[in-house]
Protein backbone atom coordinates (compact mmCIF):
# COMPACT_ATOMS: atom_id res chain seq x y z
CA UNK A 1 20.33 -17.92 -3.75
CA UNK A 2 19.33 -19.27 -0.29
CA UNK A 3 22.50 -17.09 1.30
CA UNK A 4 20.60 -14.56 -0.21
CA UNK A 5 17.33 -15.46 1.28
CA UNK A 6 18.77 -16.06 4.39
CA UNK A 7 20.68 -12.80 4.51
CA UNK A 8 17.29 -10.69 4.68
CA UNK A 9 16.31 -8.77 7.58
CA UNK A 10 12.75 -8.87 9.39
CA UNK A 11 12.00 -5.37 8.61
CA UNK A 12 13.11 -6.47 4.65
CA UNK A 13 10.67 -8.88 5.08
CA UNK A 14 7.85 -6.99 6.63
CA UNK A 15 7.94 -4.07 3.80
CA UNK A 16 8.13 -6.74 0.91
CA UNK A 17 4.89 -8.44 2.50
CA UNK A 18 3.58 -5.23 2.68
CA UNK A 19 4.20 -4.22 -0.70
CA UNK A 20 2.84 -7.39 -2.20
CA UNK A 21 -0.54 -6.92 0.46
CA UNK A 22 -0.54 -3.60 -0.49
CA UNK A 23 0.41 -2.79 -4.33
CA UNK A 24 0.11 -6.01 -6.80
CA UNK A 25 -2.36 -8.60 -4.54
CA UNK A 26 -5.35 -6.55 -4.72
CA UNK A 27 -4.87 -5.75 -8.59
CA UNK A 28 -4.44 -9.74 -8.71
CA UNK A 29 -7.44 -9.85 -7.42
CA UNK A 30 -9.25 -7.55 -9.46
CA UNK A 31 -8.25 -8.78 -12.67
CA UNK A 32 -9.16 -12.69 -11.62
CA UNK A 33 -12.36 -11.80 -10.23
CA UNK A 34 -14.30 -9.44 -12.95
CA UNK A 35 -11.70 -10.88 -15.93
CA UNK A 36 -10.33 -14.71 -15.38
CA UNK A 37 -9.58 -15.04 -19.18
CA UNK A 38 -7.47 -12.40 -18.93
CA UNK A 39 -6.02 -13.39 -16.08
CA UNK A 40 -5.36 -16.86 -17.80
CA UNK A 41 -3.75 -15.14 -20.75
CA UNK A 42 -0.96 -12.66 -19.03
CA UNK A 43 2.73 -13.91 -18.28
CA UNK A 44 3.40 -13.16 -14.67
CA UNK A 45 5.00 -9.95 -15.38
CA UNK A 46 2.65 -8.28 -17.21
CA UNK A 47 0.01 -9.24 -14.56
CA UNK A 48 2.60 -8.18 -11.72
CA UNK A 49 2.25 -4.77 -14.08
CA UNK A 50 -1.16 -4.30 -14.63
CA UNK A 51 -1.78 -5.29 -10.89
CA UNK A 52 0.07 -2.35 -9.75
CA UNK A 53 -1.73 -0.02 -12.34
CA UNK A 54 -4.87 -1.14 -10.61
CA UNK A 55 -3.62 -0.64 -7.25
CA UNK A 56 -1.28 2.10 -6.90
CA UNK A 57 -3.60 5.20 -7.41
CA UNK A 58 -5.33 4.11 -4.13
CA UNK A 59 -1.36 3.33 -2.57
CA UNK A 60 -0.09 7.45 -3.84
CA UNK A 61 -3.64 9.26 -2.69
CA UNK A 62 -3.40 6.98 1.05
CA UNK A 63 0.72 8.28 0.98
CA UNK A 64 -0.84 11.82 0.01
CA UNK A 65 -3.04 11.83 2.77
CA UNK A 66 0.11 10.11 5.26
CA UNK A 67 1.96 12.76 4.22
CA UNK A 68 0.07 15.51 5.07
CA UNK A 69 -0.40 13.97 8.66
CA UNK A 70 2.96 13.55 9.68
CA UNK A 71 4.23 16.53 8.36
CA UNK A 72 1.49 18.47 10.44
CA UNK A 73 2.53 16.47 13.29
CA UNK A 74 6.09 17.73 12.62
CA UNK A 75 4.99 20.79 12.59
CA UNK A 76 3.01 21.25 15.52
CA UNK A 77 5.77 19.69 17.91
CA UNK A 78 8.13 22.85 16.00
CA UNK A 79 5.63 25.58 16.81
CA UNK A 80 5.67 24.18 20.49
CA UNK A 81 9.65 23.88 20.45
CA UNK A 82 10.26 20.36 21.25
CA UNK A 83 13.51 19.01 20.21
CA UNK A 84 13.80 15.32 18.63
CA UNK A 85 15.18 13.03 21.11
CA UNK A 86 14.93 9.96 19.22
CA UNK A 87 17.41 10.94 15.45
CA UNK A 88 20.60 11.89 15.69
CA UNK A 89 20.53 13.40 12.39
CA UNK A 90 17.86 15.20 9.99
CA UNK A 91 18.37 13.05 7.08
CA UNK A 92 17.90 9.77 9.44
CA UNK A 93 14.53 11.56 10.42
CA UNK A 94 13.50 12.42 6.92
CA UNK A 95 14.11 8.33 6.44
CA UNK A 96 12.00 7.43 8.75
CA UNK A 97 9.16 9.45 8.30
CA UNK A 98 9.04 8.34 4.55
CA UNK A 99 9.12 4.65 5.41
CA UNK A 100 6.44 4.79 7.95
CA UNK A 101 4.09 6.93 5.22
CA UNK A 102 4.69 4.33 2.87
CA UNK A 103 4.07 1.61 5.32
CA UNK A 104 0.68 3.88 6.64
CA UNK A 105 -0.34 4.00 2.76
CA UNK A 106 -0.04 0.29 1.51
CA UNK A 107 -1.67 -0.90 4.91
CA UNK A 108 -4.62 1.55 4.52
CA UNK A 109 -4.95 0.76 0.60
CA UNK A 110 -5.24 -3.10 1.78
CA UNK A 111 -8.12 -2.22 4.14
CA UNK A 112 -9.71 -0.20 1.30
CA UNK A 113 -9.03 -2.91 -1.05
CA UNK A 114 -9.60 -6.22 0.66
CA UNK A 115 -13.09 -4.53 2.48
CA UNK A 116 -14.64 -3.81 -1.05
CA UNK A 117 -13.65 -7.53 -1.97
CA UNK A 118 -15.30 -8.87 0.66
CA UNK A 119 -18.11 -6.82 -0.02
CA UNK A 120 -18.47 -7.51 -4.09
CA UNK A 121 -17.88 -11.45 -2.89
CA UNK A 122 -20.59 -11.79 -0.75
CA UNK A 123 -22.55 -9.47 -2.42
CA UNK A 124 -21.80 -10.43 -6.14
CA UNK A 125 -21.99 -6.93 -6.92
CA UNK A 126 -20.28 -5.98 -10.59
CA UNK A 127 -17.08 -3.80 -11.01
CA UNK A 128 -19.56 -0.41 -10.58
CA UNK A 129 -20.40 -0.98 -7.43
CA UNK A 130 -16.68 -2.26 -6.79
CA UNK A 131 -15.67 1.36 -7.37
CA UNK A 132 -18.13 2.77 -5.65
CA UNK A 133 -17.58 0.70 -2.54
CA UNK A 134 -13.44 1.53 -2.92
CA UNK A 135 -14.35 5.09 -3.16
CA UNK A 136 -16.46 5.13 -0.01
CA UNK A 137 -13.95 3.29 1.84
């Protein structure tokens, strides 16, 4: 197991942080803050679970919105007929650009996620206001 470990890229590391930041954390969160009995009673994977039902409508509307940006970038350097320089091929392009709207959407659903915490902490607002403040942000 620690070949396996050891074997892992930076960038493998960086997305897996990411996806933990991004996707089960702030559901984590969620449920031990306005629930902690129910957050004592789960098993790990059916918090892991729940977490992500919490958190990834806020990850796929931040990738909607991703998308839509780089794909207008995309096409505005096509209208103006400037060649890619930096992939060799289309489908290493297409790779790319779906990895870094990914990466765009779990590091904007963090900021949404962790500012409203910070807000309803300080605050001791209750879960209303939570989704008001996540809405807003």
């Amino acid at each position: 197991m620690f070949n396996e470990v050891k074997n892992i890229t930076a960038r493998q590391a960086f997305i897996g942080i990411l996806v933990f930041t991004g996707a089960i954390a702030p559901g984590v969160l969620s449920i031990f803050y306005f629930d902690p009995e129910l957050f004592k009673s789960l098993d790990a994977f059916k918090l892991v679970i729940l977490s992500m039902g919490i958190s990834l409508p806020v990850v796929w509307l931040n990738l909607f919105v991703a998308s839509i940006h780089v794909h207008s970038v995309n096409l505005k350097d096509r209208l103006n007929g400037e060649p890619s320089q930096i992939y060799s091929s289309k489908e290493e392009k297409n790779k790319d650009e779906l990895l870094f709207e990914f990466i765009v959407a779990l590091w904007s659903s963090s900021v949404v996620f962790y500012t409203t915490f910070a807000f309803i902490f300080f605050k001791g607002l209750s879960i209303e206001y939570a989704l008001f403040y996540a809405a807003g942000f």
